[in-house]
PDB file of N, CA and C in Angstrom:
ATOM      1  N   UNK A   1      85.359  21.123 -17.153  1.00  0.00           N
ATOM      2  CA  UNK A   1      84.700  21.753 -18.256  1.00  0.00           C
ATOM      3  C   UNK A   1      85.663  21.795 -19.433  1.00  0.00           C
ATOM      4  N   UNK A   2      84.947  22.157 -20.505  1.00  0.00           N
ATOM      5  CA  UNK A   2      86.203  22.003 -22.048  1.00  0.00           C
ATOM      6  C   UNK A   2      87.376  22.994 -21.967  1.00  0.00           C
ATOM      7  N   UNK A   3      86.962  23.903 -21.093  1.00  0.00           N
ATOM      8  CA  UNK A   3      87.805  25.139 -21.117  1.00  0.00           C
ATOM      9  C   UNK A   3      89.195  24.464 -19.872  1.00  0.00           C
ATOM     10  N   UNK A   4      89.107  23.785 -19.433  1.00  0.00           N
ATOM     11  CA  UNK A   4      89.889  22.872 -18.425  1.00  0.00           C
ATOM     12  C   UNK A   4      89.869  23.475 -17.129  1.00  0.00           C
ATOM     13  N   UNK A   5      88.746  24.234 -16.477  1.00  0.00           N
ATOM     14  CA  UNK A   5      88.110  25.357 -15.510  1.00  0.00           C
ATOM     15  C   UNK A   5      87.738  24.200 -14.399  1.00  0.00           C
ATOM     16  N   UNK A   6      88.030  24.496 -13.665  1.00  0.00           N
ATOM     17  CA  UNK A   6      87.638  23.490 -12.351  1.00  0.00           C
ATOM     18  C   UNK A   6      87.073  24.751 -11.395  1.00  0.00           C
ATOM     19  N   UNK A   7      85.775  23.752 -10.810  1.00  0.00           N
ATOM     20  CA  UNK A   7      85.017  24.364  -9.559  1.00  0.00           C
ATOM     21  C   UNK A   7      84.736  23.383  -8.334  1.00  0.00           C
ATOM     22  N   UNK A   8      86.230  23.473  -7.714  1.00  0.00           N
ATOM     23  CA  UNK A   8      85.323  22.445  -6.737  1.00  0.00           C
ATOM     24  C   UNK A   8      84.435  22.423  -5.431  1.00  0.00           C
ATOM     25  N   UNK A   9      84.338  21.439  -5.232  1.00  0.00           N
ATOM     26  CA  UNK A   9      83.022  20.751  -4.319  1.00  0.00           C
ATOM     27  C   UNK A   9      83.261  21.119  -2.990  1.00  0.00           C
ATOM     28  N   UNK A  10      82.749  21.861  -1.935  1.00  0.00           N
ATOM     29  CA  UNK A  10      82.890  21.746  -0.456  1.00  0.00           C
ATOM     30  C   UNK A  10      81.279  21.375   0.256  1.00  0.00           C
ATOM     31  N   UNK A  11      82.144  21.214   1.201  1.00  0.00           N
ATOM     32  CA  UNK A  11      81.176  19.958   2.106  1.00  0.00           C
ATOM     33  C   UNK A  11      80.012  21.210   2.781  1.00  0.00           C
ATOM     34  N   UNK A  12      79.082  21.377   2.539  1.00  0.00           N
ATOM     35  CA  UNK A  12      78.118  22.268   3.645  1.00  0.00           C
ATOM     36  C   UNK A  12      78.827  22.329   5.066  1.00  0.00           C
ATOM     37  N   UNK A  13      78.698  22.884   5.702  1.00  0.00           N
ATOM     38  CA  UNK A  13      78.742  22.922   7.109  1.00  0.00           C
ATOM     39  C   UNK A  13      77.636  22.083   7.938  1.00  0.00           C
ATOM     40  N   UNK A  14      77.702  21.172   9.384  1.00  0.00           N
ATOM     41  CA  UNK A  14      76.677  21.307   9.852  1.00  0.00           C
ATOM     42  C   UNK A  14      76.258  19.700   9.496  1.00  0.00           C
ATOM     43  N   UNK A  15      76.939  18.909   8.349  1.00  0.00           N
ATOM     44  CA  UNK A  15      76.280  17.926   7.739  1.00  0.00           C
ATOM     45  C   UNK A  15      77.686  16.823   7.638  1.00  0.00           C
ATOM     46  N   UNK A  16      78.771  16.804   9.053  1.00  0.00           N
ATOM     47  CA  UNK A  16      79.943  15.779   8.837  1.00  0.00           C
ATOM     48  C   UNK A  16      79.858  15.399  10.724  1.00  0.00           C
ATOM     49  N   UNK A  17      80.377  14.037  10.934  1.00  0.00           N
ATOM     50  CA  UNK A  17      80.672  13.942  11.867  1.00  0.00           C
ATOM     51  C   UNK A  17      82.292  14.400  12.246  1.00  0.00           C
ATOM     52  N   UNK A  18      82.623  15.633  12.129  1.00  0.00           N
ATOM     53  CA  UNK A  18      84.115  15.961  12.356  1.00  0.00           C
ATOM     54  C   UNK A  18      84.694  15.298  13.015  1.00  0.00           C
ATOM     55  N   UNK A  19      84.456  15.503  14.699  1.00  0.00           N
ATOM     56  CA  UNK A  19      85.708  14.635  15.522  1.00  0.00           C
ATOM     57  C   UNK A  19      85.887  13.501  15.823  1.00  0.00           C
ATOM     58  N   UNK A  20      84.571  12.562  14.963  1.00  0.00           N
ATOM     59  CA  UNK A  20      85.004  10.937  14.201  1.00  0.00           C
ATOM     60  C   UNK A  20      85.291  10.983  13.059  1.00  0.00           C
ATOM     61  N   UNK A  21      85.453  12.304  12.424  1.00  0.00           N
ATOM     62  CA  UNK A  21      86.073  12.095  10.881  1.00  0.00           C
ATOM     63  C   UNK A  21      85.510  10.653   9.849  1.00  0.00           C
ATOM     64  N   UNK A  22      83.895  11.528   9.918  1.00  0.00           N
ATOM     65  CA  UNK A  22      82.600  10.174   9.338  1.00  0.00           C
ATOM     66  C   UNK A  22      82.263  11.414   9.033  1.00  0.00           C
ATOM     67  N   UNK A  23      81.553  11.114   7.627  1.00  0.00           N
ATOM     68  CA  UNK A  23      80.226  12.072   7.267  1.00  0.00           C
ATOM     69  C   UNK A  23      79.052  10.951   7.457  1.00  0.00           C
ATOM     70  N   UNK A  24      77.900  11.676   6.994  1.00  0.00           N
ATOM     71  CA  UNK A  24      77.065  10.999   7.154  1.00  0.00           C
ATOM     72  C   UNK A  24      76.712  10.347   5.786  1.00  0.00           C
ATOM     73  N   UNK A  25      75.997   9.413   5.164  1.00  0.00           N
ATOM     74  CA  UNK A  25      75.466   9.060   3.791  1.00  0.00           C
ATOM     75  C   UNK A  25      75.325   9.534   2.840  1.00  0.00           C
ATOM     76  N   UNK A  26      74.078  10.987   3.174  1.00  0.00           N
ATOM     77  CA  UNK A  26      74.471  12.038   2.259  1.00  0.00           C
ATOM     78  C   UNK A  26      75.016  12.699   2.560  1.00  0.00           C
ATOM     79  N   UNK A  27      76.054  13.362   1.091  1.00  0.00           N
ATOM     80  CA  UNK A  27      77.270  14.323   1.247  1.00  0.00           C
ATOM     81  C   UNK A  27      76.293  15.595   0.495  1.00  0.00           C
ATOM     82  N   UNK A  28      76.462  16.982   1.515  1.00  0.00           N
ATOM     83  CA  UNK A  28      75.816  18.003   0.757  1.00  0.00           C
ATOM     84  C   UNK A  28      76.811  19.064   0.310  1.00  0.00           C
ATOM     85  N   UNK A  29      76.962  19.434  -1.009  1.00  0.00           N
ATOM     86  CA  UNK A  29      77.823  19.762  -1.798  1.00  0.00           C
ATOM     87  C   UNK A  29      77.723  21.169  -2.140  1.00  0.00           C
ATOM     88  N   UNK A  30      78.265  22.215  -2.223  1.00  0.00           N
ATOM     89  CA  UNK A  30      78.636  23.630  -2.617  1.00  0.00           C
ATOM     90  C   UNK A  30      79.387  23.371  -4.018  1.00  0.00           C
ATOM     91  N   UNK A  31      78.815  24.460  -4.757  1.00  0.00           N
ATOM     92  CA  UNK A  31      79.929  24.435  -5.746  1.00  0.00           C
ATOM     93  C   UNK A  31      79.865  26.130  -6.008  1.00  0.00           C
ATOM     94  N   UNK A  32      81.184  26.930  -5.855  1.00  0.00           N
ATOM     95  CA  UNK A  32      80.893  28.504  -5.994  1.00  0.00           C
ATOM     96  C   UNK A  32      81.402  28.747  -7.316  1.00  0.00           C
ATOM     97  N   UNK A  33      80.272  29.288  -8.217  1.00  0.00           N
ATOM     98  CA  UNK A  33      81.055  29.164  -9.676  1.00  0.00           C
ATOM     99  C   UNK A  33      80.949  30.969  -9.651  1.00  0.00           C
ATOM    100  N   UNK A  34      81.837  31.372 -10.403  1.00  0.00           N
ATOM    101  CA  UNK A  34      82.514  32.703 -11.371  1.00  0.00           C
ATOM    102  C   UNK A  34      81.327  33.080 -12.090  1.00  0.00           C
ATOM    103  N   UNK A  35      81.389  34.109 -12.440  1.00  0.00           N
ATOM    104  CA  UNK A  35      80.998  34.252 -14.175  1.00  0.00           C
ATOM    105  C   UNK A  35      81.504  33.508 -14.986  1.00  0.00           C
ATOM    106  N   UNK A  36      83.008  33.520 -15.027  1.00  0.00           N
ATOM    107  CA  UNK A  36      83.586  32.834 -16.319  1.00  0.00           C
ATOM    108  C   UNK A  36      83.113  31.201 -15.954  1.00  0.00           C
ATOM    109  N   UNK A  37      83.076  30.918 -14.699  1.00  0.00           N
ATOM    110  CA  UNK A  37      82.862  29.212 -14.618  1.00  0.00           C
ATOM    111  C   UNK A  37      81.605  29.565 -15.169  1.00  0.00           C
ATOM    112  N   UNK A  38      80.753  30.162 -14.971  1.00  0.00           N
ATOM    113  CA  UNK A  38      78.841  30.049 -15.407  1.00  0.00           C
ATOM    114  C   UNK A  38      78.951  29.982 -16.917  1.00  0.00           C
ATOM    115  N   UNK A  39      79.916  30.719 -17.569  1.00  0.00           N
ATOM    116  CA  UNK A  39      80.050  31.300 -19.056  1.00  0.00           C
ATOM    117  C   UNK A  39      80.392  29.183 -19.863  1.00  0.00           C
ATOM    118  N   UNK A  40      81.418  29.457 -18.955  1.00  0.00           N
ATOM    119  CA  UNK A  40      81.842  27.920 -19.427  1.00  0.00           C
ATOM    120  C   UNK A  40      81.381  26.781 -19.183  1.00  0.00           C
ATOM    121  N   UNK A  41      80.589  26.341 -18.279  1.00  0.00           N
ATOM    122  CA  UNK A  41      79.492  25.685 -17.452  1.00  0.00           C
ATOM    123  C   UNK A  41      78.536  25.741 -18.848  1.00  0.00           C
ATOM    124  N   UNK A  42      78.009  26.603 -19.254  1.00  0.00           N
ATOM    125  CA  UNK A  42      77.143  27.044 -20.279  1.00  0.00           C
ATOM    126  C   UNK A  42      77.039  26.577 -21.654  1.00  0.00           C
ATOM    127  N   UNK A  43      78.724  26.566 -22.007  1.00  0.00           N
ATOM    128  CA  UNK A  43      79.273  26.835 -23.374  1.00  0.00           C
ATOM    129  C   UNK A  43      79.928  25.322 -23.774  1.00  0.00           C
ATOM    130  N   UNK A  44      80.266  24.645 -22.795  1.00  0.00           N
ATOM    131  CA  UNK A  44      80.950  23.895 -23.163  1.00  0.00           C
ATOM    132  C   UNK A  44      80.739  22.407 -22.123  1.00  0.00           C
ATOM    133  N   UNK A  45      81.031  21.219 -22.881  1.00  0.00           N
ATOM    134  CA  UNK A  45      80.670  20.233 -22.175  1.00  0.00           C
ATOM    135  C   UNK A  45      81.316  20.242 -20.690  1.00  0.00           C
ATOM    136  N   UNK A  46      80.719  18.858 -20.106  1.00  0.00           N
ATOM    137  CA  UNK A  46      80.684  19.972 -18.398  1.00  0.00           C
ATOM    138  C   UNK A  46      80.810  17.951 -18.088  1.00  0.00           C
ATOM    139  N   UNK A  47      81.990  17.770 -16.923  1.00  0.00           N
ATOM    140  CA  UNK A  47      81.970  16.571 -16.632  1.00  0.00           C
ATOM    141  C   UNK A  47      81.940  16.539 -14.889  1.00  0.00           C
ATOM    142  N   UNK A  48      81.416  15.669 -13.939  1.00  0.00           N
ATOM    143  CA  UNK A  48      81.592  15.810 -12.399  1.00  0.00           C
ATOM    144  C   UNK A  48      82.676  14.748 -12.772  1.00  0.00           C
ATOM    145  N   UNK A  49      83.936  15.155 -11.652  1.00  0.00           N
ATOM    146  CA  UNK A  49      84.843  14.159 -11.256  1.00  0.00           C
ATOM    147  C   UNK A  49      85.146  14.252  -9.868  1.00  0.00           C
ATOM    148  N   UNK A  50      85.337  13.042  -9.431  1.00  0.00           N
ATOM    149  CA  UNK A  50      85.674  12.796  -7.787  1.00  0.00           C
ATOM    150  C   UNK A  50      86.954  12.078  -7.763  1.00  0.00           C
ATOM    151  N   UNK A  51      87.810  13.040  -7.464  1.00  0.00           N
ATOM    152  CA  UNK A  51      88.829  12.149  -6.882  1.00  0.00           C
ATOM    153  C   UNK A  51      89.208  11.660  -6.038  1.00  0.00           C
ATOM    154  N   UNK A  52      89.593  10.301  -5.345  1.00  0.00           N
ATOM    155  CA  UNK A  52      89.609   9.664  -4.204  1.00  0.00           C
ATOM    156  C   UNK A  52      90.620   8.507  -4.077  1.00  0.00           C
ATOM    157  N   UNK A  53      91.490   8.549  -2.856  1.00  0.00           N
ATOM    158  CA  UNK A  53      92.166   7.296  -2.388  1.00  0.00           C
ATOM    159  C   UNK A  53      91.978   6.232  -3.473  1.00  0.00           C
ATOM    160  N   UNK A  54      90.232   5.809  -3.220  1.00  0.00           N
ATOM    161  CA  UNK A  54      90.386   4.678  -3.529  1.00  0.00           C
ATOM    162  C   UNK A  54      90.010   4.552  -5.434  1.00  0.00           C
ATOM    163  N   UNK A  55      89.872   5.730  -6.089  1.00  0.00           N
ATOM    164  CA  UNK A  55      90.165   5.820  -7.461  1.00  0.00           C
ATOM    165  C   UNK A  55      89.128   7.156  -7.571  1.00  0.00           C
ATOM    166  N   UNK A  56      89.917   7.205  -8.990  1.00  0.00           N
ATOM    167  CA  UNK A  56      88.791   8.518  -9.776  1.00  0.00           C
ATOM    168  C   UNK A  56      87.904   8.461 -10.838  1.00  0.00           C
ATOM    169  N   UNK A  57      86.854   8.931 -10.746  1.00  0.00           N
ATOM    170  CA  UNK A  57      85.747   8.332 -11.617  1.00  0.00           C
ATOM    171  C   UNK A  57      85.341   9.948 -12.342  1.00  0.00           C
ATOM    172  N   UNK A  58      84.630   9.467 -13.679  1.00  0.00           N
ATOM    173  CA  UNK A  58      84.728  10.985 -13.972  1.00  0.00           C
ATOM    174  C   UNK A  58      83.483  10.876 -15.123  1.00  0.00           C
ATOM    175  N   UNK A  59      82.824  11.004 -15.180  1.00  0.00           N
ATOM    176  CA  UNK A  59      81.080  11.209 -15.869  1.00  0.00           C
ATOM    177  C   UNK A  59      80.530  12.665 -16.748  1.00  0.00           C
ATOM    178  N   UNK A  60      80.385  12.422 -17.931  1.00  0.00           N
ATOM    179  CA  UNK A  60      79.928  14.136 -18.289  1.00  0.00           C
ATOM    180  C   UNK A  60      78.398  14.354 -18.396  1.00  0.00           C
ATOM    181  N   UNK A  61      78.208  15.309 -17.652  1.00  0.00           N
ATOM    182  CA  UNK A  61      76.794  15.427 -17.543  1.00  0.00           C
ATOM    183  C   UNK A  61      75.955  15.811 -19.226  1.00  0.00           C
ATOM    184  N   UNK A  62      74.704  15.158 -18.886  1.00  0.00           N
ATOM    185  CA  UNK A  62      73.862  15.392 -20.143  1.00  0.00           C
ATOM    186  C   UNK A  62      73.219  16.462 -20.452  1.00  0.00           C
ATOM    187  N   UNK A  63      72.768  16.883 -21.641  1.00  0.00           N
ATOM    188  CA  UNK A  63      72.490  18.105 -21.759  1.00  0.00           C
ATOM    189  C   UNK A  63      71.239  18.708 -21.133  1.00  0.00           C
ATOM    190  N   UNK A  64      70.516  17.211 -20.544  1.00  0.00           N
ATOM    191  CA  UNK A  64      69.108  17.535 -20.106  1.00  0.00           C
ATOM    192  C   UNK A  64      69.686  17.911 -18.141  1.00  0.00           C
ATOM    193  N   UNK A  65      70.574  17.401 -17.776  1.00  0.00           N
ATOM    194  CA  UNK A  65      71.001  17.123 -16.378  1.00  0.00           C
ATOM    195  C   UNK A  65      71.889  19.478 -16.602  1.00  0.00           C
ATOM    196  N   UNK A  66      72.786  19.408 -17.463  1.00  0.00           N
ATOM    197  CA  UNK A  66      73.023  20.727 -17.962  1.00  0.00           C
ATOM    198  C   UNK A  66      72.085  21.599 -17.735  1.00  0.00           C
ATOM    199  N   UNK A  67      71.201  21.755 -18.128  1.00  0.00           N
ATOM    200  CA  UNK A  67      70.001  22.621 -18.807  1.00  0.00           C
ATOM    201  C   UNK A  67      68.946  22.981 -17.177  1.00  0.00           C
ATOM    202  N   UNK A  68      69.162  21.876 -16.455  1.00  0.00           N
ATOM    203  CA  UNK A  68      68.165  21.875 -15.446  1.00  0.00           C
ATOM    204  C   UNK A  68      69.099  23.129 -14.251  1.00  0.00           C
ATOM    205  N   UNK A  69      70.504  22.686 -14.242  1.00  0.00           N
ATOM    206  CA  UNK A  69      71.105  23.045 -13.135  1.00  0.00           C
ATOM    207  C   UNK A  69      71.883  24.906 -13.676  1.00  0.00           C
ATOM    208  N   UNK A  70      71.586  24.767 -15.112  1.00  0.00           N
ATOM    209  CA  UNK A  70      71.792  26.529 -15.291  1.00  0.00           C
ATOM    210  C   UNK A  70      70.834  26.851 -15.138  1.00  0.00           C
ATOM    211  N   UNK A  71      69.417  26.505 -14.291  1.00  0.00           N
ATOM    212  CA  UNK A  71      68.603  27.809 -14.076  1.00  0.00           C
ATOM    213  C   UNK A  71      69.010  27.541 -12.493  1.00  0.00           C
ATOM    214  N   UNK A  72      69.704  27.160 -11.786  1.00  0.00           N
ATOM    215  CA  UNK A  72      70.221  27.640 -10.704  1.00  0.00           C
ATOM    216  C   UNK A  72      70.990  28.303 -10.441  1.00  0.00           C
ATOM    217  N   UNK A  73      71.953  28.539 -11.359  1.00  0.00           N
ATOM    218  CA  UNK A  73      72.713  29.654 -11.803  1.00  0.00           C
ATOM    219  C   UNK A  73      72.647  30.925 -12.472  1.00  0.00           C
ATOM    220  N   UNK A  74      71.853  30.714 -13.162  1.00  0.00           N
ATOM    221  CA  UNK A  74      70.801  32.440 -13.677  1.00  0.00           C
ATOM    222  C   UNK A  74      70.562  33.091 -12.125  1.00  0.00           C
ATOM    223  N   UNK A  75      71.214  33.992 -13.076  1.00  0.00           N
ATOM    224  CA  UNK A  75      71.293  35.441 -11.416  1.00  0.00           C
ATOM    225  C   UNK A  75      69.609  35.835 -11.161  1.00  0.00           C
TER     226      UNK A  75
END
């Protein structure tokens, strides 16, 4: 986020093959945001990044992709 606020990503429970250390295709994602992350989430441009072994890719979400996912966040 602009504020340089990181929220990251954990894996659901219930949805990895652990003791082959495989998930499955889809990855289902948590993200536990703050107030202040919701405030800033809100206020300021907002990018997903994945970092990984094999590189990091980093995308800022649009204001229409924004707009949809703060009413999941409205208390």
């Amino acid at each position: 986020m602009g504020t340089g606020l990181t929220v990251p990503a954990e894996f659901e429970p219930g949805h990895s093959d652990a003791e082959r250390a495989r998930l499955l295709a889809v990855h289902f994602l948590r993200f536990a945001f703050s107030e202040p992350a919701v405030r800033a989430f809100r206020d300021s441009p907002v990018a997903l990044v994945v970092d990984h072994r094999g590189g990091r890719r980093r995308t800022e979400l649009s204001a229409e992709t924004k707009a949809a996912l703060l009413e999941d966040l409205a208390p």
